[in-house]
PDB file of N, CA and C in Angstrom:
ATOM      1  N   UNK A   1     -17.736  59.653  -6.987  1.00  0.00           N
ATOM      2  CA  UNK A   1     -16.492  59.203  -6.386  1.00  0.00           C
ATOM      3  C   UNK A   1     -15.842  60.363  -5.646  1.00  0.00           C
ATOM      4  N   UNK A   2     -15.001  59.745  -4.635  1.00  0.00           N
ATOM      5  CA  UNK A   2     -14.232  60.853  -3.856  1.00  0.00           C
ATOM      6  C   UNK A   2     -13.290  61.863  -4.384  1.00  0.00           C
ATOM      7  N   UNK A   3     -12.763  62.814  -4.014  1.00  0.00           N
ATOM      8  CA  UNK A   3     -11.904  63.808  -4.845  1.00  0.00           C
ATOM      9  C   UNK A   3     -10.375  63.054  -4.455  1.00  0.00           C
ATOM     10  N   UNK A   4     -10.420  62.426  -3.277  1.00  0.00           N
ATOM     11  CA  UNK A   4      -9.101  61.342  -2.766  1.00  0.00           C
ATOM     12  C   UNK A   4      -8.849  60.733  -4.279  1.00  0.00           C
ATOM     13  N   UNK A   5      -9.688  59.736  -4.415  1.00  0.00           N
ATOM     14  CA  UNK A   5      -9.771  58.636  -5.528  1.00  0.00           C
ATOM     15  C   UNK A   5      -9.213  59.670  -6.728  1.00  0.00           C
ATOM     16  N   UNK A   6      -9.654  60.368  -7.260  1.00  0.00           N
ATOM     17  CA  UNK A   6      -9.286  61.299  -8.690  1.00  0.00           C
ATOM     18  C   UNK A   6      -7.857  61.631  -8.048  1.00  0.00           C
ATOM     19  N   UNK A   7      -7.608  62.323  -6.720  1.00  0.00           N
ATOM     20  CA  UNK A   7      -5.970  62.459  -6.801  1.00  0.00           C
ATOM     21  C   UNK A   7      -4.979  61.507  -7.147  1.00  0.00           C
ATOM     22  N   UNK A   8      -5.439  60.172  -6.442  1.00  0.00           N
ATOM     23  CA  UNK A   8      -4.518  59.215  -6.449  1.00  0.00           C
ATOM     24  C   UNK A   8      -4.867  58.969  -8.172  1.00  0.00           C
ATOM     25  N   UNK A   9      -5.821  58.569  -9.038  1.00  0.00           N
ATOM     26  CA  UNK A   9      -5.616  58.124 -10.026  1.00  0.00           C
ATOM     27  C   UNK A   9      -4.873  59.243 -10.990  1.00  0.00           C
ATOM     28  N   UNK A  10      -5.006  61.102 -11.008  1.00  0.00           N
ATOM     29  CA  UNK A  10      -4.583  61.956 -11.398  1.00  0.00           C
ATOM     30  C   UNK A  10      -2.602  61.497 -11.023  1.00  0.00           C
ATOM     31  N   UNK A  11      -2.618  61.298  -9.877  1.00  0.00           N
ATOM     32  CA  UNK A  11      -1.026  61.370  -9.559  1.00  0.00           C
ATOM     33  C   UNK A  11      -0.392  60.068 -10.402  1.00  0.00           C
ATOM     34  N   UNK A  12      -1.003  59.253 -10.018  1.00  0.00           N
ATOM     35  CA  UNK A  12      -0.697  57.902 -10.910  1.00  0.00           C
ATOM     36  C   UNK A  12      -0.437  57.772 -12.276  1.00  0.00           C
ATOM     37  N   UNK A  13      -1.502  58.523 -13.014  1.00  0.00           N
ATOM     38  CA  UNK A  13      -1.433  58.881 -14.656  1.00  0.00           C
ATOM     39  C   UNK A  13       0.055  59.849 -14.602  1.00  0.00           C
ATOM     40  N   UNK A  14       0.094  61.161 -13.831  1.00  0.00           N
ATOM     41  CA  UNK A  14       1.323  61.981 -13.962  1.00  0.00           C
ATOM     42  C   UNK A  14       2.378  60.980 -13.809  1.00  0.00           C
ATOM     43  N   UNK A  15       2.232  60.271 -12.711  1.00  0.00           N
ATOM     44  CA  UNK A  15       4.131  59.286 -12.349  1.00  0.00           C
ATOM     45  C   UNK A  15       3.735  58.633 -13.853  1.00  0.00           C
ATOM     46  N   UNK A  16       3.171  57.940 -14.046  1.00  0.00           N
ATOM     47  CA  UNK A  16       3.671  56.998 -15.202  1.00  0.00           C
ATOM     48  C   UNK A  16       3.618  57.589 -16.557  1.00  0.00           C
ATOM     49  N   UNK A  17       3.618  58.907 -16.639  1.00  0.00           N
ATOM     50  CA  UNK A  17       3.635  59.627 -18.182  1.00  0.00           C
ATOM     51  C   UNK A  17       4.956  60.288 -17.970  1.00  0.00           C
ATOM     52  N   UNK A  18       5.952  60.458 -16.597  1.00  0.00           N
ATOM     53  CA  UNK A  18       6.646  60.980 -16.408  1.00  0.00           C
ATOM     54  C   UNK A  18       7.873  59.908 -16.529  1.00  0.00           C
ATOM     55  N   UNK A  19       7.542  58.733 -16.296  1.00  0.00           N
ATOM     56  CA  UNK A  19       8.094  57.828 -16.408  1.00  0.00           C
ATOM     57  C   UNK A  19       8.415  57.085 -17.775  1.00  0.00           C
ATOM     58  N   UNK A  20       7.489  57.316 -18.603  1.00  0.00           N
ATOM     59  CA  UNK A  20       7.839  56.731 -19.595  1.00  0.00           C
ATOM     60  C   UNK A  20       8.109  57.611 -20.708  1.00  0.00           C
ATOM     61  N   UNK A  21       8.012  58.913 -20.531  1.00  0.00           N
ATOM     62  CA  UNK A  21       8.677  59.965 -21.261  1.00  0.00           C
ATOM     63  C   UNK A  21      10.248  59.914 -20.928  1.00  0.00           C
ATOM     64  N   UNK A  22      10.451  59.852 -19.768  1.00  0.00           N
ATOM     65  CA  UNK A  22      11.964  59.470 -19.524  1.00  0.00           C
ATOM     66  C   UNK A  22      12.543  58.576 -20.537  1.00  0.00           C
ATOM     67  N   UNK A  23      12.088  57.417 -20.209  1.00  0.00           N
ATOM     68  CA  UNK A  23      12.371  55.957 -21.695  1.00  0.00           C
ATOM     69  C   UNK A  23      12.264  56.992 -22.512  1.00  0.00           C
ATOM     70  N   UNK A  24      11.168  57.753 -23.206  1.00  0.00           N
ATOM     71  CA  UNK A  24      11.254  57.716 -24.414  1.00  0.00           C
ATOM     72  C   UNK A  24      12.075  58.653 -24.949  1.00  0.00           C
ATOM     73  N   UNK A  25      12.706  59.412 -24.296  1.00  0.00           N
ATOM     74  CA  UNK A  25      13.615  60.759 -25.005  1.00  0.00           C
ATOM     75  C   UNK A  25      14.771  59.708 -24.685  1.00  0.00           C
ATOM     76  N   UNK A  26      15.320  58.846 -23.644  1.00  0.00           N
ATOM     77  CA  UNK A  26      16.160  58.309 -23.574  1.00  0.00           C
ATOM     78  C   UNK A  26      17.009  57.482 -24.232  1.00  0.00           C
ATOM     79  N   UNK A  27      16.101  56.482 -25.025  1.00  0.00           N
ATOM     80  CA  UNK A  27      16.081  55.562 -25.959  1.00  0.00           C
ATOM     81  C   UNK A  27      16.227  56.377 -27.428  1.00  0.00           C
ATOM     82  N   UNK A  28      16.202  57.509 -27.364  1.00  0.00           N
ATOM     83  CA  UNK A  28      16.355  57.573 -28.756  1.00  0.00           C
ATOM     84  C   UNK A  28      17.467  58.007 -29.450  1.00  0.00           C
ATOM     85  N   UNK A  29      18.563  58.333 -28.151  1.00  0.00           N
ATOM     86  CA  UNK A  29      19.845  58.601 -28.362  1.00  0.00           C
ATOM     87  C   UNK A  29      20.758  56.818 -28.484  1.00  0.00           C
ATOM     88  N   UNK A  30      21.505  56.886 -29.200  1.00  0.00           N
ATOM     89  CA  UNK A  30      22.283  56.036 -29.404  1.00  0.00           C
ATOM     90  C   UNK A  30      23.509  55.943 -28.397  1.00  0.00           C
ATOM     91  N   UNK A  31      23.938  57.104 -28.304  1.00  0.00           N
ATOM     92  CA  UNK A  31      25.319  56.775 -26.845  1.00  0.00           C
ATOM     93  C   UNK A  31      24.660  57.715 -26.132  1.00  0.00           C
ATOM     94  N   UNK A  32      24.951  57.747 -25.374  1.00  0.00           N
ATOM     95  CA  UNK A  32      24.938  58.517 -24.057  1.00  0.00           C
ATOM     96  C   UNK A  32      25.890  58.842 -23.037  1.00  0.00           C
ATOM     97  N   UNK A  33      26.253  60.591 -23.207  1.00  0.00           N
ATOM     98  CA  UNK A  33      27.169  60.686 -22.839  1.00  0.00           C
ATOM     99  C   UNK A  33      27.790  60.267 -21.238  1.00  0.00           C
ATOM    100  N   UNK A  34      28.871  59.994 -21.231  1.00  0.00           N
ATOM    101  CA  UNK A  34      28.863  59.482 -19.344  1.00  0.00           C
ATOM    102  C   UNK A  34      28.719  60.590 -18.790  1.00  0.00           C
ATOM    103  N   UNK A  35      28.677  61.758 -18.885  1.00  0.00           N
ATOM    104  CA  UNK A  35      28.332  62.790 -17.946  1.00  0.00           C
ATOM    105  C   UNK A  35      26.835  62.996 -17.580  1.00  0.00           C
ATOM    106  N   UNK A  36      26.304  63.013 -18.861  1.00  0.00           N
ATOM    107  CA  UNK A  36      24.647  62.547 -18.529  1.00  0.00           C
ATOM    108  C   UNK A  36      24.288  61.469 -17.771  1.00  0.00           C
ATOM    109  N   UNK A  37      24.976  60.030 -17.931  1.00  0.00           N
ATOM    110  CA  UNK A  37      24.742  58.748 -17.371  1.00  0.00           C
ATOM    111  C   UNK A  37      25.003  58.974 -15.745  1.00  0.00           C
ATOM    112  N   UNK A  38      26.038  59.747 -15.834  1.00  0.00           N
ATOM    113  CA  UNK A  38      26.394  59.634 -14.103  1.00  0.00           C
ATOM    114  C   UNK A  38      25.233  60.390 -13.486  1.00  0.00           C
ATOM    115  N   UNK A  39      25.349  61.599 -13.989  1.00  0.00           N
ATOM    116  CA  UNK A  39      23.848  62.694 -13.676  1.00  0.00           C
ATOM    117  C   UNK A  39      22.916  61.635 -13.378  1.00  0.00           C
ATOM    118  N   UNK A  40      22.470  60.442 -14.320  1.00  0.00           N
ATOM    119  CA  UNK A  40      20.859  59.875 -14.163  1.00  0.00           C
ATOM    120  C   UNK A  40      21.290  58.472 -12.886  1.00  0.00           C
ATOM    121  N   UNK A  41      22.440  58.874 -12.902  1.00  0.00           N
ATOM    122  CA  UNK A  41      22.816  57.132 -12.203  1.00  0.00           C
ATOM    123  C   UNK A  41      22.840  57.972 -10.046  1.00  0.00           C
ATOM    124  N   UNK A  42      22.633  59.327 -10.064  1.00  0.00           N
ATOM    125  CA  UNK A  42      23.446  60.071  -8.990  1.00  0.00           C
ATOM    126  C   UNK A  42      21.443  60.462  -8.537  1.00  0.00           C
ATOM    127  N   UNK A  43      20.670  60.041  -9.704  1.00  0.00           N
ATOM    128  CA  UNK A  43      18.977  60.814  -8.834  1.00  0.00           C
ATOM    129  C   UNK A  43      18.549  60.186  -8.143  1.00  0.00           C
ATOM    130  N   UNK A  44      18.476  58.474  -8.067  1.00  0.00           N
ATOM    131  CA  UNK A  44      18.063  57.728  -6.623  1.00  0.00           C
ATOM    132  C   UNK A  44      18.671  58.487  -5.424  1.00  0.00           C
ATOM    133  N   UNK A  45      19.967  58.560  -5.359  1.00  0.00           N
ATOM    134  CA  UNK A  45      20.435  58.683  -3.913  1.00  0.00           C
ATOM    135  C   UNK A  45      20.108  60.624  -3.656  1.00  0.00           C
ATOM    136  N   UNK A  46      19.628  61.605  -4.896  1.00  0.00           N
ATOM    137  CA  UNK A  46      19.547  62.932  -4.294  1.00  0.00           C
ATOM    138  C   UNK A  46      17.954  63.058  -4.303  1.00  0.00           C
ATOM    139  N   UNK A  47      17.279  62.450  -4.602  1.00  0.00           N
ATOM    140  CA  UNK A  47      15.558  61.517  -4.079  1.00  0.00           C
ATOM    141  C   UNK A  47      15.549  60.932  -3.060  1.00  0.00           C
ATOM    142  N   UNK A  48      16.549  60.279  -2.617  1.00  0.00           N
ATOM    143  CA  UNK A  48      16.359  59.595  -1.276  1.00  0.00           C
ATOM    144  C   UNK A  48      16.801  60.440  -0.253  1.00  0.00           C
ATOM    145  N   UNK A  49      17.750  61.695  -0.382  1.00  0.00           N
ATOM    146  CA  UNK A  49      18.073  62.571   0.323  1.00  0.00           C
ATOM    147  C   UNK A  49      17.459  63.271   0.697  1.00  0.00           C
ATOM    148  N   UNK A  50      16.283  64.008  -0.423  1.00  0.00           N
ATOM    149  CA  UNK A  50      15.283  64.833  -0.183  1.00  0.00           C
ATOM    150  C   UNK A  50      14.065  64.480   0.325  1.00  0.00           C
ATOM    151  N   UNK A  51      13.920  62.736   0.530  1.00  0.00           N
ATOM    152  CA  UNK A  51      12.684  63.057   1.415  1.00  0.00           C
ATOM    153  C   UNK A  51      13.609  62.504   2.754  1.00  0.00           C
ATOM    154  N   UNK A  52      14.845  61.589   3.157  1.00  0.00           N
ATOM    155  CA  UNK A  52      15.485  61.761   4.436  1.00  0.00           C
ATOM    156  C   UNK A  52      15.867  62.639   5.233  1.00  0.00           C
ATOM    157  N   UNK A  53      16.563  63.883   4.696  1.00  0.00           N
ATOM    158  CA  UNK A  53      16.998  65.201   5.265  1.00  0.00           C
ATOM    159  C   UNK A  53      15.795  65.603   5.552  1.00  0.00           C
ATOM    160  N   UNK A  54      14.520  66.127   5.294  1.00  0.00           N
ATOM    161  CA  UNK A  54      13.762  66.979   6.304  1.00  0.00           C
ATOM    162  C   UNK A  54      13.137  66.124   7.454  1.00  0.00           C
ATOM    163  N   UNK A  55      12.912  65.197   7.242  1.00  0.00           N
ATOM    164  CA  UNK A  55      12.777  64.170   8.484  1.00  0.00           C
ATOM    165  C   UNK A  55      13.598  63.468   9.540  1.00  0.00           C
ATOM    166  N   UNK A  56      14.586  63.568   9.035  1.00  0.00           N
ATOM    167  CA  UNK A  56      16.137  63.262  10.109  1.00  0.00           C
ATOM    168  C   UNK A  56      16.078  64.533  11.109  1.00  0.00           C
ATOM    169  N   UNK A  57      15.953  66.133  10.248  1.00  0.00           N
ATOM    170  CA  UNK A  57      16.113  67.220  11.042  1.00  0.00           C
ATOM    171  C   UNK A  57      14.894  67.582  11.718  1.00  0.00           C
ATOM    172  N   UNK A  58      14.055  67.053  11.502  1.00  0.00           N
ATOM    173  CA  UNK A  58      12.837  67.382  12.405  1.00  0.00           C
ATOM    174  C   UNK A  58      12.380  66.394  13.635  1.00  0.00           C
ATOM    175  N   UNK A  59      13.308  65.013  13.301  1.00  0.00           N
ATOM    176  CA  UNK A  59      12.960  64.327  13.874  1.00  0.00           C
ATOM    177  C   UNK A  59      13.471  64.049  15.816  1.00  0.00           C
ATOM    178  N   UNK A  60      12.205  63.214  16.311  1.00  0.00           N
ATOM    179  CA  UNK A  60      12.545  62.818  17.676  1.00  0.00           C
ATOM    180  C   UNK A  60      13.571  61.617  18.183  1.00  0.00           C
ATOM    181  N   UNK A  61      13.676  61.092  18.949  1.00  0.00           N
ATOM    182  CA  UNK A  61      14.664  60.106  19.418  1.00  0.00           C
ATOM    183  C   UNK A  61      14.820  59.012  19.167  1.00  0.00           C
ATOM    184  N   UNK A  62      13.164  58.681  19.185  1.00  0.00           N
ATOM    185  CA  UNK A  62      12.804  57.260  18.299  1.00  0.00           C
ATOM    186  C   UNK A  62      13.213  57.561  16.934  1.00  0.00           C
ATOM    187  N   UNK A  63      13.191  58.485  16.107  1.00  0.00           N
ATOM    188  CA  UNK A  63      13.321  58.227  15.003  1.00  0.00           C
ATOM    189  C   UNK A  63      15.146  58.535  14.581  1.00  0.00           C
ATOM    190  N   UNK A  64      15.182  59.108  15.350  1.00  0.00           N
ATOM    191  CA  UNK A  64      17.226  59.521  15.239  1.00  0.00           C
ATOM    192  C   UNK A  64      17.391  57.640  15.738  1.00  0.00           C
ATOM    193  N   UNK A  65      17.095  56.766  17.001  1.00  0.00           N
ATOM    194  CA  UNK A  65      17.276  55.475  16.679  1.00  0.00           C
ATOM    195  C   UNK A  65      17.128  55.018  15.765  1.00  0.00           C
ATOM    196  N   UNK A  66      16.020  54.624  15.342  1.00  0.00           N
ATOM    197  CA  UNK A  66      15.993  53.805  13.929  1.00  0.00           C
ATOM    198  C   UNK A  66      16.710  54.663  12.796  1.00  0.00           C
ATOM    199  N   UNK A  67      16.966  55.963  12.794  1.00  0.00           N
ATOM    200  CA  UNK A  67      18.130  55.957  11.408  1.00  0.00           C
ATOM    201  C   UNK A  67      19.448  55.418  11.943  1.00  0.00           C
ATOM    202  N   UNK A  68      19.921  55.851  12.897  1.00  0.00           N
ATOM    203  CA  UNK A  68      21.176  54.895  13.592  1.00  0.00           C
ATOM    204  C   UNK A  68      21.580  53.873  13.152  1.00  0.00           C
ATOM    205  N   UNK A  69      20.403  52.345  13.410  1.00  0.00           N
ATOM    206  CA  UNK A  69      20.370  51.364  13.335  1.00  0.00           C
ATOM    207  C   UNK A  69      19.861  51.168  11.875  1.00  0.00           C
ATOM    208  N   UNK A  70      19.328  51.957  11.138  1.00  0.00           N
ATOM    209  CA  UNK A  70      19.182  51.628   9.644  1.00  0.00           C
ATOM    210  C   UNK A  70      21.024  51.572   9.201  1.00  0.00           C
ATOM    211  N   UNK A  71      21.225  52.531   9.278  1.00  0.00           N
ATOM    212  CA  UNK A  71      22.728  53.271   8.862  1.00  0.00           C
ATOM    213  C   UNK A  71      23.747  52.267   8.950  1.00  0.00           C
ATOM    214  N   UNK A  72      23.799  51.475  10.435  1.00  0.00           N
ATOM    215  CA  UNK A  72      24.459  50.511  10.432  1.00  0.00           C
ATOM    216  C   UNK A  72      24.232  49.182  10.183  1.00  0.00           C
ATOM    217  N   UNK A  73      22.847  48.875   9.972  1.00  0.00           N
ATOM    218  CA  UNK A  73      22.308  47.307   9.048  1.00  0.00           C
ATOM    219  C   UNK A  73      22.580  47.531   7.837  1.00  0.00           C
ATOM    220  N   UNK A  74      22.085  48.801   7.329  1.00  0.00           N
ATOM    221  CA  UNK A  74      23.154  49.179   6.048  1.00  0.00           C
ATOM    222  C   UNK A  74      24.214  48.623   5.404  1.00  0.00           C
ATOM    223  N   UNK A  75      25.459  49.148   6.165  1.00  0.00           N
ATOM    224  CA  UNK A  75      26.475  48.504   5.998  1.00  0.00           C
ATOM    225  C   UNK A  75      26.769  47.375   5.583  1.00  0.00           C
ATOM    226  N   UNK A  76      26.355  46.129   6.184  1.00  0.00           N
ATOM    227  CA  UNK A  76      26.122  44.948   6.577  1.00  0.00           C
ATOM    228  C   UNK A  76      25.458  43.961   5.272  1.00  0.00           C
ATOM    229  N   UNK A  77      24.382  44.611   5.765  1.00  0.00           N
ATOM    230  CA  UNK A  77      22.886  44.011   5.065  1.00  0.00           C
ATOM    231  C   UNK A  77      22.260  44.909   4.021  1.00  0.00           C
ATOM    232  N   UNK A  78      21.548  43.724   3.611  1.00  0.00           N
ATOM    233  CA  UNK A  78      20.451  44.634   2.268  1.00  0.00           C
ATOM    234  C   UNK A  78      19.510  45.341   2.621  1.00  0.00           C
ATOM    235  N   UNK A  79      19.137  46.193   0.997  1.00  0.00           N
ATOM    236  CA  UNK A  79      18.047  47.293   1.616  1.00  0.00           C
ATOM    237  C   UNK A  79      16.622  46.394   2.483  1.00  0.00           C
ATOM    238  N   UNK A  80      16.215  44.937   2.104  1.00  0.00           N
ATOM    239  CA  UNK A  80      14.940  45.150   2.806  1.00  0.00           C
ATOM    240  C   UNK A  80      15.515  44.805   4.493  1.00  0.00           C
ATOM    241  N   UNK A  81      16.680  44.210   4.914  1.00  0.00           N
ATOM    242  CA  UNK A  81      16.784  44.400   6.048  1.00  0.00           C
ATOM    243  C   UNK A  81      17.324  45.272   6.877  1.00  0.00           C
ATOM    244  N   UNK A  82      17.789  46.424   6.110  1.00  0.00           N
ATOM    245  CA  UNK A  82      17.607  47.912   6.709  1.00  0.00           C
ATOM    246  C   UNK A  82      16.476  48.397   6.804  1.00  0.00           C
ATOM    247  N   UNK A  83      15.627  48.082   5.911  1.00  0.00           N
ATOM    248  CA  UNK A  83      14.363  48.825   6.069  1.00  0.00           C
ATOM    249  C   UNK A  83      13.737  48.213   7.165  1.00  0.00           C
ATOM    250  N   UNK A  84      13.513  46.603   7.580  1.00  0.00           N
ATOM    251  CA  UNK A  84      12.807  46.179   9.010  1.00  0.00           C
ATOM    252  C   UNK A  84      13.310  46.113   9.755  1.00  0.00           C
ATOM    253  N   UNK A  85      14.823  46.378  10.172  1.00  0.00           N
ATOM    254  CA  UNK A  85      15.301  46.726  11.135  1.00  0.00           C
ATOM    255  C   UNK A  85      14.644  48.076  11.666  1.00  0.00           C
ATOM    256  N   UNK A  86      14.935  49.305  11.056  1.00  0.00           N
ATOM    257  CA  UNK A  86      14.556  50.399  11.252  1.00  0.00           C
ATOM    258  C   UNK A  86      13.127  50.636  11.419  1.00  0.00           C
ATOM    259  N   UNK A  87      12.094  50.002  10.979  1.00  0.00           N
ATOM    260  CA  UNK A  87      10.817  50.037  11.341  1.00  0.00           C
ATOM    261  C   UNK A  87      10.563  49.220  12.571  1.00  0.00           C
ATOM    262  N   UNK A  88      11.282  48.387  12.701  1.00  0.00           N
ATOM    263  CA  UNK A  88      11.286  47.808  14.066  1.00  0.00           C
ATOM    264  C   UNK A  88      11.846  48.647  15.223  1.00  0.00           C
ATOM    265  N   UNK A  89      12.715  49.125  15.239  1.00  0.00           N
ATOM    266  CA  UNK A  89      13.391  50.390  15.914  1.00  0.00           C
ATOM    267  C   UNK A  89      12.240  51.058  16.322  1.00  0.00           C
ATOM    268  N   UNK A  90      11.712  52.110  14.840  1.00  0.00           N
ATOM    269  CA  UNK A  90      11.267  52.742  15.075  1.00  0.00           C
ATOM    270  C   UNK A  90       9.517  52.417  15.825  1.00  0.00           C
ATOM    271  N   UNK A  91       9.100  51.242  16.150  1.00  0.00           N
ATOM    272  CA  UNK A  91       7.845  51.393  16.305  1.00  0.00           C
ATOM    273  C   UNK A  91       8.296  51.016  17.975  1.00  0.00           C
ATOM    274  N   UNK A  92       9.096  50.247  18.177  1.00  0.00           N
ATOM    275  CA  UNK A  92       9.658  49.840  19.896  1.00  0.00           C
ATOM    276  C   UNK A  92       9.940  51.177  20.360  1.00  0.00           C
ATOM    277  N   UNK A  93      10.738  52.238  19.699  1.00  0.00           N
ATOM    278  CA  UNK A  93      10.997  53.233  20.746  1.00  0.00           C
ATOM    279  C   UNK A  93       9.817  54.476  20.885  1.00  0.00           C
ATOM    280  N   UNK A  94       8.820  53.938  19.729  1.00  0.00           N
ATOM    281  CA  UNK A  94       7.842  55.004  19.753  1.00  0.00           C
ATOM    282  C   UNK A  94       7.062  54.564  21.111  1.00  0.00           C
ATOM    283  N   UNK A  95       6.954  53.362  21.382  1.00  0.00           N
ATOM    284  CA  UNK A  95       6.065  52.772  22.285  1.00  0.00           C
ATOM    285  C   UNK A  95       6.802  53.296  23.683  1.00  0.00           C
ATOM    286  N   UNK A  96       7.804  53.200  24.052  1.00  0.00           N
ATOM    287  CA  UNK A  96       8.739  53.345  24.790  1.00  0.00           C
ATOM    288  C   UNK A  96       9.256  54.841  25.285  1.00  0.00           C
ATOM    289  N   UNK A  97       9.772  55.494  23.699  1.00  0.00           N
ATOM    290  CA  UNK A  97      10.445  56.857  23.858  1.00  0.00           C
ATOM    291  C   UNK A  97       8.950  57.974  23.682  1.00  0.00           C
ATOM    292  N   UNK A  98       8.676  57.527  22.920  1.00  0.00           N
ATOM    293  CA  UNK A  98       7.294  58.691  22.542  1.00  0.00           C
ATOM    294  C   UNK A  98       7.536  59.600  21.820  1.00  0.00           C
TER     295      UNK A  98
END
């Protein structure tokens, strides 16, 4: 088998041992303090930051459009129709802007 195949199944075993070690130290506390809770409730959006910020700043015109137009379906609308808005964006102005 390929060394591809062993990464993806190697990475796969790591996310989900990482994942469920989370549960398990988690669950074994009875309260939880809200300062911790906010901490775990605040890592989606500084995960979603860290892979948006180096790609916003590196990025070209087509892709500064479609965050634009993500940003403001946003508002509006739910995540999956921010997300095909913005892939729609982004594949029209790639064709277009380059």
């Amino acid at each position: 088998m390929s060394t591809t195949f062993w990464i993806i199944i190697a990475g796969a075993i790591a996310t989900y041992l990482t994942r469920i070690g989370g549960h398990l130290v988690i669950s074994r506390f009875v309260h939880i303090h809200p300062r911790v809770e906010a901490g775990l409730n605040a890592v989606p959006a500084a995960v979603l930051t860290t892979l948006v910020a180096p790609a916003a700043l590196g990025a070209g015109p087509a892709e500064w459009a479609a965050l634009v137009v993500s940003a403001l379906v946003a508002l509006r609308g739910g995540l999956m129709a921010m997300f095909l808005a913005g892939a729609a964006v982004l594949i029209v102005a790639r064709q277009f802007v380059g």
